[in-house]
N, C-alpha and C. Protein backbone atom coordinates (compact mmCIF):
# COMPACT_ATOMS: atom_id res chain seq x y z
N UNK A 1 -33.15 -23.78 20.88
CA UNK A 1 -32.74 -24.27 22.20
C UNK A 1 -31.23 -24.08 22.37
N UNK A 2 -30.78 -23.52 23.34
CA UNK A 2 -29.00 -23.52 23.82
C UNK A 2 -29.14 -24.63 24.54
N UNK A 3 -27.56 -24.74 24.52
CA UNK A 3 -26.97 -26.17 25.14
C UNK A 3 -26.04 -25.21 26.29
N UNK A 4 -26.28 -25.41 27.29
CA UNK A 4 -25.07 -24.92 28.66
C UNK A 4 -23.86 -25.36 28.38
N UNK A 5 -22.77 -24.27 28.79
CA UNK A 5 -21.34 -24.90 28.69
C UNK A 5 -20.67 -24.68 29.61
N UNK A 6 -20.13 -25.28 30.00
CA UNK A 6 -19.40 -24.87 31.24
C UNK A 6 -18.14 -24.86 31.22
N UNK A 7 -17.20 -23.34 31.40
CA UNK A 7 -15.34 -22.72 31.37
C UNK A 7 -14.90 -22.92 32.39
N UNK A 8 -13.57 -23.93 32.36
CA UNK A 8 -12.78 -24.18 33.56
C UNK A 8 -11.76 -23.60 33.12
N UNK A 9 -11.21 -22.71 33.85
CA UNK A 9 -9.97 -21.62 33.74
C UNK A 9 -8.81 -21.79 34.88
N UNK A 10 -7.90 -22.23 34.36
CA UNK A 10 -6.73 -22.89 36.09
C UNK A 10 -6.42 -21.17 35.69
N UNK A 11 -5.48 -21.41 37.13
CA UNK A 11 -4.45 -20.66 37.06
C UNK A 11 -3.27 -20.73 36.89
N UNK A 12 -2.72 -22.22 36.78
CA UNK A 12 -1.49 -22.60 36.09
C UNK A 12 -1.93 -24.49 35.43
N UNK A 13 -0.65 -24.93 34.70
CA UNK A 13 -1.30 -26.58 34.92
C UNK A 13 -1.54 -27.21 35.91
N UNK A 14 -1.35 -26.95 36.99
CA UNK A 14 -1.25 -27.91 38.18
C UNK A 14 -2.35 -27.27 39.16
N UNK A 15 -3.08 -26.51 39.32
CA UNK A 15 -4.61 -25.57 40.26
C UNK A 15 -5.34 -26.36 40.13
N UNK A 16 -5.49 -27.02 41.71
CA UNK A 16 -6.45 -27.74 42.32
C UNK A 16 -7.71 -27.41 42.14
N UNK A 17 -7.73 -25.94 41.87
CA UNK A 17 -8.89 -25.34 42.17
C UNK A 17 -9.45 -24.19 41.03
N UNK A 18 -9.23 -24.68 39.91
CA UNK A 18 -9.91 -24.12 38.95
C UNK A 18 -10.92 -22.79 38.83
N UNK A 19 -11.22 -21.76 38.46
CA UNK A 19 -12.31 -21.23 38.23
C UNK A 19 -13.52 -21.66 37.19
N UNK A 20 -14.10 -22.16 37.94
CA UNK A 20 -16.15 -22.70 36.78
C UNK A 20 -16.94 -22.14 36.69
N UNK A 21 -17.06 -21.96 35.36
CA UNK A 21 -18.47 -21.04 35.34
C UNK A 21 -19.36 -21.61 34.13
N UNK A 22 -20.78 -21.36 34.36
CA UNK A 22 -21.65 -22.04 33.35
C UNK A 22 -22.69 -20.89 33.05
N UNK A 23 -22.79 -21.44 31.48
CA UNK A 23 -23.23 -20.13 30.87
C UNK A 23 -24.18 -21.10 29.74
N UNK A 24 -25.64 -19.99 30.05
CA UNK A 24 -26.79 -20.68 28.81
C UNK A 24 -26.56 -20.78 27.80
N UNK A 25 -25.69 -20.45 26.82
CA UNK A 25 -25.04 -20.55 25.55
C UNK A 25 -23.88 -20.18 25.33
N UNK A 26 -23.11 -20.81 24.15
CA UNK A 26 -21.81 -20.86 23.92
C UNK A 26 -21.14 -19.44 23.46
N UNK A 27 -21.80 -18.83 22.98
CA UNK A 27 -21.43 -17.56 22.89
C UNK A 27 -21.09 -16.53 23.93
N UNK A 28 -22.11 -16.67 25.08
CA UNK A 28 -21.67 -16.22 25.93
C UNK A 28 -20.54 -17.06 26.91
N UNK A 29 -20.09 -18.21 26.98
CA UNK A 29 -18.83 -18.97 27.17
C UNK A 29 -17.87 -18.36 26.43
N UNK A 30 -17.84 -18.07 24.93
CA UNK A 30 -16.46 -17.59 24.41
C UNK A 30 -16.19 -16.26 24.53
N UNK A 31 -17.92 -15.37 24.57
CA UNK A 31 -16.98 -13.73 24.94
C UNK A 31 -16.55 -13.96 26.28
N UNK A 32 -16.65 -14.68 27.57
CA UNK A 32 -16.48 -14.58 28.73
C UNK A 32 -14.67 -15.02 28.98
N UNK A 33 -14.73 -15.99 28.12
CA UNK A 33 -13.05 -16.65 27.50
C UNK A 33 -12.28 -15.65 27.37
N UNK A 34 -12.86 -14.89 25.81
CA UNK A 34 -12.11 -13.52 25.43
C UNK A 34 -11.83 -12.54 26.57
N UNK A 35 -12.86 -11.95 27.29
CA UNK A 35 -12.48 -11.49 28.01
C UNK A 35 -11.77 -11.45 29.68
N UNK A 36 -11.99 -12.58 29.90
CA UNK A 36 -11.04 -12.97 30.72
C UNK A 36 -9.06 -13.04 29.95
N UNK A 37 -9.23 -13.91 29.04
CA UNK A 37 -7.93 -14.40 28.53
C UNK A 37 -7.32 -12.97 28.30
N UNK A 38 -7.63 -11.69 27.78
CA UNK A 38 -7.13 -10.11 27.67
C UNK A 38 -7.11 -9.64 29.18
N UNK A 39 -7.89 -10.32 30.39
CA UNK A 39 -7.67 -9.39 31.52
C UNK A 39 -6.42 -10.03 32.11
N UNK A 40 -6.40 -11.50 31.88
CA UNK A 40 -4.91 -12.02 32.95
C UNK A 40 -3.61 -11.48 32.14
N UNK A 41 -3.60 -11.37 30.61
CA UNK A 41 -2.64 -10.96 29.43
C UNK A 41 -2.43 -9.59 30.12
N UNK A 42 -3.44 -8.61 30.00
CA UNK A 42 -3.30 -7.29 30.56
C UNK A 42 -2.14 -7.49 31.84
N UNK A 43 -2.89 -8.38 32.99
CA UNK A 43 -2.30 -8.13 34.48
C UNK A 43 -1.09 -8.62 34.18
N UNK A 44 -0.28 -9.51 33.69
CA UNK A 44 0.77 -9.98 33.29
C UNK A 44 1.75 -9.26 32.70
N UNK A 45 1.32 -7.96 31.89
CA UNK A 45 2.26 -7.43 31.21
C UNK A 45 2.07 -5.97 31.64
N UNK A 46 1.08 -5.68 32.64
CA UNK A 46 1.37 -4.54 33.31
C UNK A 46 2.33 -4.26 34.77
N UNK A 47 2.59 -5.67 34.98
CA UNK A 47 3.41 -5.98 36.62
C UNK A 47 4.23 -6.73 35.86
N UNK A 48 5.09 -7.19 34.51
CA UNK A 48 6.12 -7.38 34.44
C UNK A 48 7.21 -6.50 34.74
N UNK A 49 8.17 -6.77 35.47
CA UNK A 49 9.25 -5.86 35.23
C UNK A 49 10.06 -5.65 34.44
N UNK A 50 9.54 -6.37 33.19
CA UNK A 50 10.56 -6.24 31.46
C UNK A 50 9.82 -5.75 30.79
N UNK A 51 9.96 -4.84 29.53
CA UNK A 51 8.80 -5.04 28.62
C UNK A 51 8.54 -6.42 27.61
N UNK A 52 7.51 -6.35 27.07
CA UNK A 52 7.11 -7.27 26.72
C UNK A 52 6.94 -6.76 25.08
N UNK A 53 7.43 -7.85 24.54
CA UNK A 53 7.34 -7.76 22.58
C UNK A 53 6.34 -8.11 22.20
N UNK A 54 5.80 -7.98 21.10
CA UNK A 54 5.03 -9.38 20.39
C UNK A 54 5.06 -10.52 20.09
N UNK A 55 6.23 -11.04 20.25
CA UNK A 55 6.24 -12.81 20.14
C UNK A 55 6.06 -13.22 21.71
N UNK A 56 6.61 -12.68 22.72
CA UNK A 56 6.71 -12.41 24.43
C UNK A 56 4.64 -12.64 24.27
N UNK A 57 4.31 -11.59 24.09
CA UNK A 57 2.52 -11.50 24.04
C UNK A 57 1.55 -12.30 23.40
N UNK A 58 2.47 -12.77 22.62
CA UNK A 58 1.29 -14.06 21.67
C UNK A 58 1.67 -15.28 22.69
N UNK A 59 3.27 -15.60 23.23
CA UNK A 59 3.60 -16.81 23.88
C UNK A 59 2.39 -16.57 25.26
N UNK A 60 2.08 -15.59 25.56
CA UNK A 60 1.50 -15.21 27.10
C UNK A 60 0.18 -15.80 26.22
N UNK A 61 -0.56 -14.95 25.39
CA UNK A 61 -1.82 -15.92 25.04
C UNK A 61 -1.77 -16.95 24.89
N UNK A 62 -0.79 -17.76 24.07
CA UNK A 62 -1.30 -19.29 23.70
C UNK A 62 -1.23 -19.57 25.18
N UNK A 63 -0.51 -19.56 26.11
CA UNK A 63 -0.24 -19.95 27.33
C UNK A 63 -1.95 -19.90 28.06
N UNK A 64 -2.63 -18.88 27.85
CA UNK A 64 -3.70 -18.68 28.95
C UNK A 64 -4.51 -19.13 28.40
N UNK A 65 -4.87 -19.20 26.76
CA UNK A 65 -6.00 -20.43 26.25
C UNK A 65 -5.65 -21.63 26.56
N UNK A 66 -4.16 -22.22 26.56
CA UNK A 66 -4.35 -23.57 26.93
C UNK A 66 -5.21 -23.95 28.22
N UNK A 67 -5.14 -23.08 29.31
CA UNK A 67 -5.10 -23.33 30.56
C UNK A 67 -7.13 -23.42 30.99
N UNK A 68 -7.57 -22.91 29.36
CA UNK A 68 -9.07 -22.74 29.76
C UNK A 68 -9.45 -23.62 28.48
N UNK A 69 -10.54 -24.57 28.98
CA UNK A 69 -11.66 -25.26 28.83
C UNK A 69 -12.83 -25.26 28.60
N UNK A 70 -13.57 -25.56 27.73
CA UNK A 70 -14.98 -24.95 27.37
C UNK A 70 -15.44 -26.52 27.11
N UNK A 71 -16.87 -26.76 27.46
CA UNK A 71 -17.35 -28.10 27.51
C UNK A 71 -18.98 -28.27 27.66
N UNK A 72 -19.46 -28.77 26.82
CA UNK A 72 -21.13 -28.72 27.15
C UNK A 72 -21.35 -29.58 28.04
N UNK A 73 -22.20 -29.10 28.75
CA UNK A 73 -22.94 -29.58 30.03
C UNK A 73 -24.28 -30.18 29.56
């Protein structure tokens, strides 16, 4: 039996308005995580106008996992 989980993804700390999504198992919640959390990282460091390092790119990840939530329903 799966347990539903449901990913709340802001777009900063303060987004009224969250993105939710619910998914029949947790696995598919965390590849959906992964791949979201690499597409906003991507958009972020392809429209910076600096380049970006590796300590710059890990600070951008921890930043976009904080901002997402995973929770059984």
């Amino acid at each position: 039996m799966t347990i539903p989980h449901r990913v709340t993804y802001a777009i900063d700390s303060l987004d009224p308005n969250p993105v939710v999504v619910e998914f029949d198992s947790e696995w598919k919640a965390l590849q959906w995580v992964g791949e979201e959390i690499e597409r906003r990282v991507s958009f972020i460091v392809e429209h910076s106008p600096y380049s970006v390092d590796e300590s710059e790119l890990e600070s951008i990840r921890e930043t976009e996992t904080a901002l997402c939530r995973i929770e059984k329903v």
